[in-house]
PDB file of N, CA and C in Angstrom:
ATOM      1  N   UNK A   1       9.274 -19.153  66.290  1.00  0.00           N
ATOM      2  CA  UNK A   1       8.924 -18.573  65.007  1.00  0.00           C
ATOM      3  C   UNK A   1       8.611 -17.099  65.216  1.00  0.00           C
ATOM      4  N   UNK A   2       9.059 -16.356  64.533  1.00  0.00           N
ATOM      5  CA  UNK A   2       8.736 -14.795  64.644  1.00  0.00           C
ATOM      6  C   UNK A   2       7.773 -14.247  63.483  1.00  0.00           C
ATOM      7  N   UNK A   3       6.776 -13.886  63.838  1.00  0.00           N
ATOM      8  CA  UNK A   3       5.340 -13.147  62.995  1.00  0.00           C
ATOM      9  C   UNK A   3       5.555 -11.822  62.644  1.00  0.00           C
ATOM     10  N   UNK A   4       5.118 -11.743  61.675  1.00  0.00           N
ATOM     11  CA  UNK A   4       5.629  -9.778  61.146  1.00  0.00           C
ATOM     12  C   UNK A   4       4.292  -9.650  60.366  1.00  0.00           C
ATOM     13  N   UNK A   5       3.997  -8.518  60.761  1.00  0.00           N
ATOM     14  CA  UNK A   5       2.907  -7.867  59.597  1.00  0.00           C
ATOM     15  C   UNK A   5       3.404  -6.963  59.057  1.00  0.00           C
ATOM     16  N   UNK A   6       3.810  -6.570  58.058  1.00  0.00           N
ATOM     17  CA  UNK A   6       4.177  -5.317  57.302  1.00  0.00           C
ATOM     18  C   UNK A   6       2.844  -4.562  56.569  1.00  0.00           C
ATOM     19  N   UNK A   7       3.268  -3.347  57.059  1.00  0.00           N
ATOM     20  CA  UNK A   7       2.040  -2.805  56.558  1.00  0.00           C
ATOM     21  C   UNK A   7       2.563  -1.508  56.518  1.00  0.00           C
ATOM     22  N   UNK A   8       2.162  -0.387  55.267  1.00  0.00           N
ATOM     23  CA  UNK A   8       2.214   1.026  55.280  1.00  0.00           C
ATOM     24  C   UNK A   8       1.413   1.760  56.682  1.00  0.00           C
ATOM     25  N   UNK A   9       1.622   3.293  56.687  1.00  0.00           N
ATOM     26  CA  UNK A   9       1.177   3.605  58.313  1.00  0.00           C
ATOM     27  C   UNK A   9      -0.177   4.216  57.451  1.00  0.00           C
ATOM     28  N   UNK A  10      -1.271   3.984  58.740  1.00  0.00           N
ATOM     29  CA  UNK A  10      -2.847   3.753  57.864  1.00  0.00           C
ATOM     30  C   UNK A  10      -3.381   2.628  57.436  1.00  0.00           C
ATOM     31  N   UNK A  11      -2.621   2.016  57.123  1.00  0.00           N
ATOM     32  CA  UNK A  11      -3.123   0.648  56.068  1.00  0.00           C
ATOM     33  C   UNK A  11      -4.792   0.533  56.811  1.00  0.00           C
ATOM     34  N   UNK A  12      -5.606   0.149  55.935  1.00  0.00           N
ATOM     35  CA  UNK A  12      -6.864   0.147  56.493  1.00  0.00           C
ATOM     36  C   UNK A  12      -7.369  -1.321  56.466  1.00  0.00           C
ATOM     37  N   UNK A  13      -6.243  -1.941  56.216  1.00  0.00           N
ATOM     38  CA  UNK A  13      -6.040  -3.786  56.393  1.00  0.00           C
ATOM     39  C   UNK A  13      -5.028  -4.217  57.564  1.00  0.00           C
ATOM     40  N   UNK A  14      -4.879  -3.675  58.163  1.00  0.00           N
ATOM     41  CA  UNK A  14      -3.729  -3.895  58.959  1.00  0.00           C
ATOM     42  C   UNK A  14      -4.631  -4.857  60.256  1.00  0.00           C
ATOM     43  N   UNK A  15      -5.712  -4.119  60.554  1.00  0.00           N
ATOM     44  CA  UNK A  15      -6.204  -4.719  61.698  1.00  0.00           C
ATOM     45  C   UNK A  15      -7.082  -5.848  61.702  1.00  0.00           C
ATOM     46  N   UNK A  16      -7.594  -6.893  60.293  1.00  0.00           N
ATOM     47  CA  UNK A  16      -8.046  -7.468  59.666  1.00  0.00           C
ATOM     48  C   UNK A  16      -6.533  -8.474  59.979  1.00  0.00           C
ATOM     49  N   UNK A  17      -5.871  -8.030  58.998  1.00  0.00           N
ATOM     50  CA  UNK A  17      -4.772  -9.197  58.892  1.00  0.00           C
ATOM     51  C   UNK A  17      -4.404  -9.666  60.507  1.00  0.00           C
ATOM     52  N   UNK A  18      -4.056  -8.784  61.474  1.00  0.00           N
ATOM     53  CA  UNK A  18      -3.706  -9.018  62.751  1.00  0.00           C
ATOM     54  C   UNK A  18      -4.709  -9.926  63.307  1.00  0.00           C
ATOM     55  N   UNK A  19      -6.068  -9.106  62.983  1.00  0.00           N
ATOM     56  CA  UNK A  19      -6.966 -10.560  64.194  1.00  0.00           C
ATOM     57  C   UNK A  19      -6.943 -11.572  63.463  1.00  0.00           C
ATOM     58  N   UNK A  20      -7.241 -11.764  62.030  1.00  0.00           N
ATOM     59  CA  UNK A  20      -7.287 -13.103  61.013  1.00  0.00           C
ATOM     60  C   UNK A  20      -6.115 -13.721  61.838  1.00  0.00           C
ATOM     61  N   UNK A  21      -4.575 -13.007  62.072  1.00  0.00           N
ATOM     62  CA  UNK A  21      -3.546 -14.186  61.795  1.00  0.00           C
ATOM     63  C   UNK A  21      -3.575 -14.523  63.570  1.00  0.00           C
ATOM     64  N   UNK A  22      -3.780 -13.994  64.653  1.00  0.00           N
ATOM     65  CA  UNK A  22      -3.982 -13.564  65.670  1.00  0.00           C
ATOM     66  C   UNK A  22      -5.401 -15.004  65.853  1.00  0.00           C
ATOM     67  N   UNK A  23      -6.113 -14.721  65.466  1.00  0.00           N
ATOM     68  CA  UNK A  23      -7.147 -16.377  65.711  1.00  0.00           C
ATOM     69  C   UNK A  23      -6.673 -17.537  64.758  1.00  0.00           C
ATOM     70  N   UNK A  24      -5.730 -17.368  63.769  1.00  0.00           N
ATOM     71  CA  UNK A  24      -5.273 -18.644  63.065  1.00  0.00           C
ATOM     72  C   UNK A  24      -4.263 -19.267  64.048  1.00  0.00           C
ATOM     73  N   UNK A  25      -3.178 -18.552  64.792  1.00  0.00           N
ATOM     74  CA  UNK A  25      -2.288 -18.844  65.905  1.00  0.00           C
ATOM     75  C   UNK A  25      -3.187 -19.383  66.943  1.00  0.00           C
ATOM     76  N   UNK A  26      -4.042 -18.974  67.351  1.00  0.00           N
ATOM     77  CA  UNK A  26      -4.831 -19.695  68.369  1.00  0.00           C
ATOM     78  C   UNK A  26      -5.456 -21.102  68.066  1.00  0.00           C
ATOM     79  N   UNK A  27      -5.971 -21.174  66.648  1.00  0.00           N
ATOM     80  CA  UNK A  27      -6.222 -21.917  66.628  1.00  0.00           C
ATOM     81  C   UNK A  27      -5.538 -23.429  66.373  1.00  0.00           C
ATOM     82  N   UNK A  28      -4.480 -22.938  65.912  1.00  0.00           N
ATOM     83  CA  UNK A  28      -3.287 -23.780  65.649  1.00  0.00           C
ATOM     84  C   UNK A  28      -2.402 -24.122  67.401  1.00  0.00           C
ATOM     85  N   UNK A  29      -3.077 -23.773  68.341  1.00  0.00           N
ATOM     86  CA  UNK A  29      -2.379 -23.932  69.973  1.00  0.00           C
ATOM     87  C   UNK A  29      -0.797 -22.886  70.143  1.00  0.00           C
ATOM     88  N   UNK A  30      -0.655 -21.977  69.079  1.00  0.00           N
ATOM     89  CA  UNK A  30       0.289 -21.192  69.175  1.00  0.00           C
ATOM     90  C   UNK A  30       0.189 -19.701  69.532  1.00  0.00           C
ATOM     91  N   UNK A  31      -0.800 -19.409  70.559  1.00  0.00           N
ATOM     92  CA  UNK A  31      -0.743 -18.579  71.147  1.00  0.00           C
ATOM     93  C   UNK A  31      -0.016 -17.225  71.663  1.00  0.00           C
ATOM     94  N   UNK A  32       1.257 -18.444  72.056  1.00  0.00           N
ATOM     95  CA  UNK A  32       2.241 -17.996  72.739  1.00  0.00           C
ATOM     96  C   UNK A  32       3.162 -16.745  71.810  1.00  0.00           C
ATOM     97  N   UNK A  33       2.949 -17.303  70.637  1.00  0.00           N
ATOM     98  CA  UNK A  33       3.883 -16.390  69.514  1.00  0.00           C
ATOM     99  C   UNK A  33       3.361 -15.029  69.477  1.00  0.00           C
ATOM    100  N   UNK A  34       4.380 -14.249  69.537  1.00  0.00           N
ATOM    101  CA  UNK A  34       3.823 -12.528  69.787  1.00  0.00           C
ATOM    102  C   UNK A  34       3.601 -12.440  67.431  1.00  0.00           C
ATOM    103  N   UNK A  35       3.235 -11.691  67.622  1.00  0.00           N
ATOM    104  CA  UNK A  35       2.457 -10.641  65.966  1.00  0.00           C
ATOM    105  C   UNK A  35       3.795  -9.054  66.206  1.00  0.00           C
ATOM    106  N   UNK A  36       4.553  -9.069  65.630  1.00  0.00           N
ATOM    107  CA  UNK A  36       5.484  -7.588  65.296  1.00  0.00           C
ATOM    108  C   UNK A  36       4.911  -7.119  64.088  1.00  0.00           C
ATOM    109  N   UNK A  37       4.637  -5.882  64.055  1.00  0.00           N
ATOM    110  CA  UNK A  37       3.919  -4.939  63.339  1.00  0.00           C
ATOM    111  C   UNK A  37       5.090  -4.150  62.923  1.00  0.00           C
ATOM    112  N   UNK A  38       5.163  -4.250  61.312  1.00  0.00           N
ATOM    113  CA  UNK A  38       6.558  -3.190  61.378  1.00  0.00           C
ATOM    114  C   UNK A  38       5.563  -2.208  60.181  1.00  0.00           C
ATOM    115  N   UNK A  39       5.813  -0.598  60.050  1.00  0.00           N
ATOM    116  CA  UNK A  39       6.012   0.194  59.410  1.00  0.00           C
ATOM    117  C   UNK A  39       6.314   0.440  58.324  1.00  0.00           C
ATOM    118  N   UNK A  40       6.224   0.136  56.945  1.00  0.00           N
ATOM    119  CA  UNK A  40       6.668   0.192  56.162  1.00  0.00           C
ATOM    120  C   UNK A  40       6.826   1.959  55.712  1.00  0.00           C
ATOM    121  N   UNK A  41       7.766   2.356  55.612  1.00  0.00           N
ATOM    122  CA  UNK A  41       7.316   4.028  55.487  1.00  0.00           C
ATOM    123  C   UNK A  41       7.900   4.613  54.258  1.00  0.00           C
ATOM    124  N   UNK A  42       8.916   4.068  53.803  1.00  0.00           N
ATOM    125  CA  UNK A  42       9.367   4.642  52.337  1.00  0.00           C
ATOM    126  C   UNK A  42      10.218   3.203  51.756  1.00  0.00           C
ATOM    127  N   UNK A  43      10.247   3.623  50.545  1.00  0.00           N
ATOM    128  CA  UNK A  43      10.968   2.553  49.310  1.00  0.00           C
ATOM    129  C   UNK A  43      12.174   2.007  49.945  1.00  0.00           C
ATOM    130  N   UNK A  44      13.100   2.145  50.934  1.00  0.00           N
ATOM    131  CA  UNK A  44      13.567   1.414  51.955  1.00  0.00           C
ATOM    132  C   UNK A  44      13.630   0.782  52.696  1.00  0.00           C
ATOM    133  N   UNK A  45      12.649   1.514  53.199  1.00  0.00           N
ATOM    134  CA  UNK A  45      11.628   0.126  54.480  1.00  0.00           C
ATOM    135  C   UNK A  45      11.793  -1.041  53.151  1.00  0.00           C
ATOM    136  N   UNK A  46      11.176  -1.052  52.432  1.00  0.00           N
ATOM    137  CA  UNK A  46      10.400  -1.869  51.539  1.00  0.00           C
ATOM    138  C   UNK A  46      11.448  -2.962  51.119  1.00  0.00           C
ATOM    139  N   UNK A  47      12.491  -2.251  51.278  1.00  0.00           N
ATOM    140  CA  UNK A  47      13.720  -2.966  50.240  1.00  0.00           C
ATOM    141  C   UNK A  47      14.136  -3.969  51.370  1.00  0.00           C
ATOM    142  N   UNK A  48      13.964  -3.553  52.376  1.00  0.00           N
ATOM    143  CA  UNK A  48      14.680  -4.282  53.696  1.00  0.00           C
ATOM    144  C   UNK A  48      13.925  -5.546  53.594  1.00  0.00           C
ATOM    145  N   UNK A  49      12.847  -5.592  53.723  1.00  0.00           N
ATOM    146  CA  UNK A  49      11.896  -6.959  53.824  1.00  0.00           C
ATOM    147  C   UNK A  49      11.250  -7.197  52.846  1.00  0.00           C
ATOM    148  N   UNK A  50      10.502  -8.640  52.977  1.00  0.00           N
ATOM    149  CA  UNK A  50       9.975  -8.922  51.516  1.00  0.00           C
ATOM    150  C   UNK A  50       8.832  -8.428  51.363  1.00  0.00           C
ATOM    151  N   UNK A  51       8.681  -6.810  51.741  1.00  0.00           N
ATOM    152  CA  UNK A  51       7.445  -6.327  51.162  1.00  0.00           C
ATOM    153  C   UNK A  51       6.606  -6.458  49.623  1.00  0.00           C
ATOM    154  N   UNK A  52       5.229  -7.241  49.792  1.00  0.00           N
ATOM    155  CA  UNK A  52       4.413  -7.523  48.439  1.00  0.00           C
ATOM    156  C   UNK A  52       3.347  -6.666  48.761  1.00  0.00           C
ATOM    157  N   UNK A  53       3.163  -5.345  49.613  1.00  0.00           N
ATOM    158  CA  UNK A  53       2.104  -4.874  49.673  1.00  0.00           C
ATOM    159  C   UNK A  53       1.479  -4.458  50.713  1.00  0.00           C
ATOM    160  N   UNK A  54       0.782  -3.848  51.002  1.00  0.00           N
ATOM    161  CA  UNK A  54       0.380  -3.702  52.637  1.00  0.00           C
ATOM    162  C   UNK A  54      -1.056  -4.268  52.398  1.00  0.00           C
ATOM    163  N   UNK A  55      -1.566  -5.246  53.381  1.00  0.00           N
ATOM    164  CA  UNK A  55      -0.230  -5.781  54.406  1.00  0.00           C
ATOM    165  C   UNK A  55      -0.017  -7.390  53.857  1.00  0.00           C
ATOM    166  N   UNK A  56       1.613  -7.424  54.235  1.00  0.00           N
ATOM    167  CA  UNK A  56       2.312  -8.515  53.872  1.00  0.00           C
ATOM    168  C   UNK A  56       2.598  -9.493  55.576  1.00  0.00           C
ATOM    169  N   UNK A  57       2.493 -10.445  55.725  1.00  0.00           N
ATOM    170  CA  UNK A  57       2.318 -11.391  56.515  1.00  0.00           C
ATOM    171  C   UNK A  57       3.722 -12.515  56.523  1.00  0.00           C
ATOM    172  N   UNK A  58       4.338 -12.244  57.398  1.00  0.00           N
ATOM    173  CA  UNK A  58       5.670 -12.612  57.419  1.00  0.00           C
ATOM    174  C   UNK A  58       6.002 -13.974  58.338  1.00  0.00           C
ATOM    175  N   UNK A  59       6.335 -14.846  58.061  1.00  0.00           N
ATOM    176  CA  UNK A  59       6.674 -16.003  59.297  1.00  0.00           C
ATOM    177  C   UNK A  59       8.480 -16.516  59.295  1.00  0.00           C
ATOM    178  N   UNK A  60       9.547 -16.099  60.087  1.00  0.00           N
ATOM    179  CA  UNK A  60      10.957 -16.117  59.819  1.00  0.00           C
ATOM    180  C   UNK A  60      10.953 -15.433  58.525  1.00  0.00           C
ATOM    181  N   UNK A  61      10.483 -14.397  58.241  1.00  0.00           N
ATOM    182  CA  UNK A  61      11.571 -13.489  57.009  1.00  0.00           C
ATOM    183  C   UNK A  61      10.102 -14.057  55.888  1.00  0.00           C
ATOM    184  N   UNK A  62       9.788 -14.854  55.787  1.00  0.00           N
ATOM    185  CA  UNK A  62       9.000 -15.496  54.547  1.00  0.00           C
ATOM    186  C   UNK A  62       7.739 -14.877  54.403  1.00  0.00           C
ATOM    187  N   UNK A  63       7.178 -14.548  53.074  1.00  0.00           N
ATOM    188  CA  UNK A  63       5.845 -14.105  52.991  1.00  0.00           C
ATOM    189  C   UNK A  63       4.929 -15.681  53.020  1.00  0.00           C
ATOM    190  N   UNK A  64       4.414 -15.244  54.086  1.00  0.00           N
ATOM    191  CA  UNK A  64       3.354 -16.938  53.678  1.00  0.00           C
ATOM    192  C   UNK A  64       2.479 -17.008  52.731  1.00  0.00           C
ATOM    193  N   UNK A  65       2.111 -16.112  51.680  1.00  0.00           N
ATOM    194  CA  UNK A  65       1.631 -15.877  50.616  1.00  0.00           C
ATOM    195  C   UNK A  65       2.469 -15.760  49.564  1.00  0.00           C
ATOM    196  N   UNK A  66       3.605 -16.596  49.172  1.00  0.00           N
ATOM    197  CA  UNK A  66       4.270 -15.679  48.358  1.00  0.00           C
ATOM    198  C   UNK A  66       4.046 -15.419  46.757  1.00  0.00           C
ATOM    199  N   UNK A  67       4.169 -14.278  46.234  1.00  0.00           N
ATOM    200  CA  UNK A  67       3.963 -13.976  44.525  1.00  0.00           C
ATOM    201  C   UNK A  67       5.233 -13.590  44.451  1.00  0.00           C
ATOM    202  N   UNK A  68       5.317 -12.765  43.387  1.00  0.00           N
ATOM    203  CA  UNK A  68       6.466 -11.979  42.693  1.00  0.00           C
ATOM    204  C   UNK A  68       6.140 -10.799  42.614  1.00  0.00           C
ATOM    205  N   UNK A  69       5.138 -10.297  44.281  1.00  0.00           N
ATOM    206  CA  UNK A  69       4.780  -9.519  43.213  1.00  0.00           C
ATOM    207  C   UNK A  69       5.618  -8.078  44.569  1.00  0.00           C
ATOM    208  N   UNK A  70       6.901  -8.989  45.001  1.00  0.00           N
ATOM    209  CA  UNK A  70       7.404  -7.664  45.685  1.00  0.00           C
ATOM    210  C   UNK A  70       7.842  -6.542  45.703  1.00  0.00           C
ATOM    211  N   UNK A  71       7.625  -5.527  46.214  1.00  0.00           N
ATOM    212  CA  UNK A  71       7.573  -3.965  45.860  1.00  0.00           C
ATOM    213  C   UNK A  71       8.049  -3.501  46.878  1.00  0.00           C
ATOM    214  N   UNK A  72       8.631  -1.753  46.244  1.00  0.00           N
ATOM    215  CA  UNK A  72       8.951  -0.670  46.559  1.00  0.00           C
ATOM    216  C   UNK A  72       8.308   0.572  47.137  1.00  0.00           C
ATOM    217  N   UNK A  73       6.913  -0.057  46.495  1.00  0.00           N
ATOM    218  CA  UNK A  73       5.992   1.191  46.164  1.00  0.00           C
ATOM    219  C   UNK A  73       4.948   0.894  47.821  1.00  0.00           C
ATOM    220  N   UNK A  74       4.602   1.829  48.238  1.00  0.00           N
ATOM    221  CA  UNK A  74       3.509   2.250  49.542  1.00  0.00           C
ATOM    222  C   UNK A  74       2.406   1.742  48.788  1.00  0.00           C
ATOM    223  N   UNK A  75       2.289   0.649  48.728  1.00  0.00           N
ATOM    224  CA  UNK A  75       1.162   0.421  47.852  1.00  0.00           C
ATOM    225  C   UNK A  75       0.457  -1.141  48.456  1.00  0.00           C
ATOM    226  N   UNK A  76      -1.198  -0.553  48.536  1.00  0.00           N
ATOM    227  CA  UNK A  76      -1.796  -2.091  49.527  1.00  0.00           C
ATOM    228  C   UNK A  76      -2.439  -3.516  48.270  1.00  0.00           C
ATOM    229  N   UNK A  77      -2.550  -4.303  49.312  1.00  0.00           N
ATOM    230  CA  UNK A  77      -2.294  -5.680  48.687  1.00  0.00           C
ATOM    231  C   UNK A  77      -3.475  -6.436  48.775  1.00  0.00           C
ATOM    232  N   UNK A  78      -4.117  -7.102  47.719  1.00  0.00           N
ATOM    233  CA  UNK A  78      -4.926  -7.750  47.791  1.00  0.00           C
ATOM    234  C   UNK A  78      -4.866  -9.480  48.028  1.00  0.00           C
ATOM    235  N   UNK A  79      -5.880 -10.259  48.262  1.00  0.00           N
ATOM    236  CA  UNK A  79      -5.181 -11.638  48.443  1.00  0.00           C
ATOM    237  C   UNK A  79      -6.662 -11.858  47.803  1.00  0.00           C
ATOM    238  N   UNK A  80      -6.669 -13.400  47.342  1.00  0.00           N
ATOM    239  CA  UNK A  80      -8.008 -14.232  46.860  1.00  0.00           C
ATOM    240  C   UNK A  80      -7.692 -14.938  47.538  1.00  0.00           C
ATOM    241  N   UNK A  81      -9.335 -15.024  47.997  1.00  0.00           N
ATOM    242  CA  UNK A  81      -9.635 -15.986  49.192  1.00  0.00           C
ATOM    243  C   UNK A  81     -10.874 -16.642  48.891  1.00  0.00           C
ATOM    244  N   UNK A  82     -11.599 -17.646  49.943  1.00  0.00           N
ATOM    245  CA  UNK A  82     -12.521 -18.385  49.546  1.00  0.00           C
ATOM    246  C   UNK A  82     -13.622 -17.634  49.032  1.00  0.00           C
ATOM    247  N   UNK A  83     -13.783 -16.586  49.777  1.00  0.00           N
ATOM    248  CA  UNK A  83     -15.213 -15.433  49.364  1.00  0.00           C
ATOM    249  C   UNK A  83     -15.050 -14.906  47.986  1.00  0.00           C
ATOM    250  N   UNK A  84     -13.804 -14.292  47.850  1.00  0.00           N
ATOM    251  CA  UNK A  84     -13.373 -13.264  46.675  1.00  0.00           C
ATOM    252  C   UNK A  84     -11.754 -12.815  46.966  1.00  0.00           C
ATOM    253  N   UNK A  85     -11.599 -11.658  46.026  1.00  0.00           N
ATOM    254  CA  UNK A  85     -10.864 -10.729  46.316  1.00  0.00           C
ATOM    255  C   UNK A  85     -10.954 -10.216  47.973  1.00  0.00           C
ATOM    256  N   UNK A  86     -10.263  -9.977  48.679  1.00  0.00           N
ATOM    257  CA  UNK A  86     -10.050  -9.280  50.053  1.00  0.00           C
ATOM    258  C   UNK A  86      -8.754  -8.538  50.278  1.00  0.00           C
ATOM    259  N   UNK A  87      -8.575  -7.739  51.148  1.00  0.00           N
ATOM    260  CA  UNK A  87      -7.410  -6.763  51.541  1.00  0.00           C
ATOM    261  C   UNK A  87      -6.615  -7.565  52.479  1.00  0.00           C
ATOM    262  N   UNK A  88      -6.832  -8.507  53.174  1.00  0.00           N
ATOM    263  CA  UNK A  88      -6.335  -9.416  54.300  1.00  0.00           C
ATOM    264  C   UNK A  88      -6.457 -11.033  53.644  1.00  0.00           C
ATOM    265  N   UNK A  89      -5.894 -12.124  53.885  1.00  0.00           N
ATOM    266  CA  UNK A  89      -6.012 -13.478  53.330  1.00  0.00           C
ATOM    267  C   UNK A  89      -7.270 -13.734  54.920  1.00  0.00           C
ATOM    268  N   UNK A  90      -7.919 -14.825  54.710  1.00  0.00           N
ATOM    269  CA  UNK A  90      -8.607 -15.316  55.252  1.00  0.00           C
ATOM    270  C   UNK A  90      -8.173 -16.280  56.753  1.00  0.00           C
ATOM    271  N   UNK A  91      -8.636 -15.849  57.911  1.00  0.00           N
ATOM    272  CA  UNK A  91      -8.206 -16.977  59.069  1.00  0.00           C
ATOM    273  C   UNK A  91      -7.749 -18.439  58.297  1.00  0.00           C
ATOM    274  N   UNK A  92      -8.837 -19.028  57.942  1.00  0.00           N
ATOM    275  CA  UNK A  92      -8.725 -20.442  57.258  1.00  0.00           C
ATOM    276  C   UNK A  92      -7.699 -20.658  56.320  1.00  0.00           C
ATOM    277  N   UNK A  93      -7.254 -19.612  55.309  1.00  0.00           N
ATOM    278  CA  UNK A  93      -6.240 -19.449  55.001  1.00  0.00           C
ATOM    279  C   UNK A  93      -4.595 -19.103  55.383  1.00  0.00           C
ATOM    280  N   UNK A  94      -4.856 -18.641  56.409  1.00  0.00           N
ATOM    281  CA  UNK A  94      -3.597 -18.331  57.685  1.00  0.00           C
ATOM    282  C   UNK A  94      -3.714 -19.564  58.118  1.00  0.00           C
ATOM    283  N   UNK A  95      -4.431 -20.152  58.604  1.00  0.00           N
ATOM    284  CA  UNK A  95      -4.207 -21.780  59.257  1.00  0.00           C
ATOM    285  C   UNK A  95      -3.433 -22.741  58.325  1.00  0.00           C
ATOM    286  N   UNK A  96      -3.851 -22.739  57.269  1.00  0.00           N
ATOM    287  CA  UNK A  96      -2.696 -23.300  56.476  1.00  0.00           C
ATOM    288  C   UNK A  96      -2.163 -23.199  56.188  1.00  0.00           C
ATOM    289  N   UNK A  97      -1.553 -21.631  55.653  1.00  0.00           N
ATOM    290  CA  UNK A  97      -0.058 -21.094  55.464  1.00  0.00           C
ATOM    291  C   UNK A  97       0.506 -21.384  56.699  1.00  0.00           C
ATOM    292  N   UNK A  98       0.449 -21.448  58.113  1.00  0.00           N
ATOM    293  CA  UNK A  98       0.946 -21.309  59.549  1.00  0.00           C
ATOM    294  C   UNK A  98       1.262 -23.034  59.528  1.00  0.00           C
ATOM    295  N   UNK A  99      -0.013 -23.685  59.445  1.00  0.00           N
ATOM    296  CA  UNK A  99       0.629 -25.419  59.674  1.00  0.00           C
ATOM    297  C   UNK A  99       1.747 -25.899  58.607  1.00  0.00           C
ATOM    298  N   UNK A 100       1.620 -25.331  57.114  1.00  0.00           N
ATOM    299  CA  UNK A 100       2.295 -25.662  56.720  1.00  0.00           C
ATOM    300  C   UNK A 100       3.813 -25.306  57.010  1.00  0.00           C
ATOM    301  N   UNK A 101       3.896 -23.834  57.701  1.00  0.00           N
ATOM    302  CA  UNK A 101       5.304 -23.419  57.556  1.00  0.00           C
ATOM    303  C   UNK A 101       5.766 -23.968  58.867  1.00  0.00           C
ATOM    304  N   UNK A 102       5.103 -24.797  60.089  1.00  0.00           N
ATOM    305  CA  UNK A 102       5.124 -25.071  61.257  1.00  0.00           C
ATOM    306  C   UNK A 102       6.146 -26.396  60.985  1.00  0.00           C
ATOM    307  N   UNK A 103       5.189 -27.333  59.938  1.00  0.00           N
ATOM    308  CA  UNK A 103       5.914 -28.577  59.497  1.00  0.00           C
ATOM    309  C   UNK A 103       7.190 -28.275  59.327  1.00  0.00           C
ATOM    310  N   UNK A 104       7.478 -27.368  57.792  1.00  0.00           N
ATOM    311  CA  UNK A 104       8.229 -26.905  56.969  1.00  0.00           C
ATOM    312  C   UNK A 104       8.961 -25.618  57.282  1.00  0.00           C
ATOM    313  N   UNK A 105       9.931 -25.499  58.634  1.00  0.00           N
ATOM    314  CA  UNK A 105      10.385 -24.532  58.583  1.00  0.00           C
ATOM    315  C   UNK A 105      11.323 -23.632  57.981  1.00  0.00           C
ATOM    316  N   UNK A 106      11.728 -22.391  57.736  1.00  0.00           N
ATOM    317  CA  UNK A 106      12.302 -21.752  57.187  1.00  0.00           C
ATOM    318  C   UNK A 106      13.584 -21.056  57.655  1.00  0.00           C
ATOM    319  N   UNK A 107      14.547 -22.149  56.997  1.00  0.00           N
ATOM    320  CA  UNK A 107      15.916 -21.905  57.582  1.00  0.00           C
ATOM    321  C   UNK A 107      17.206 -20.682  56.794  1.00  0.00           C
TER     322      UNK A 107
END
């Protein structure tokens, strides 16, 4: 399975989403799987992948969050989580987007 974080350069969620998804892999015994950090840098980048925002959380091509709410725009992303509103989805929440897409892979 290949992991992507998309994120604008700066994103001030970037390093939130990485350890969140970074201890959800661990905790799930998937360790082994590397985290690719890609750049999102202009309305191209954007178009290429299913950017919804910085930062967007990718497993084979798929947002494991997915909305409609994909964009063009350098623009960061919020998720609801158990606490509230947050800039990153929650470990506990990565654990189940991750088991589920583990079952259910994306061909």
């Amino acid at each position: 399975m290949n992991i992507q974080i998309l994120a604008i350069e700066g994103c001030p969620s970037l390093t939130a989403a990485t350890e969140n998804t970074r201890a959800a892999l661990g905790e799930l015994g998937r360790d082994e799987l590397a985290i690719e950090q890609i750049t999102i840098r202009d309305a191209a980048d954007a178009r290429a992948f299913a950017f919804a925002g910085s930062p967007t959380i990718l497993a084979d091509g798929a947002d494991l969050f997915p909305s409609d709410g994909r964009t063009e725009d350098l623009a960061c992303r919020v998720y609801p989580t158990e606490s509230g509103i947050a800039p990153a989805p929650s470990r506990a929440q990565l654990v189940t987007a991750l088991r589920e897409r583990f079952a259910h892979p994306v061909h």
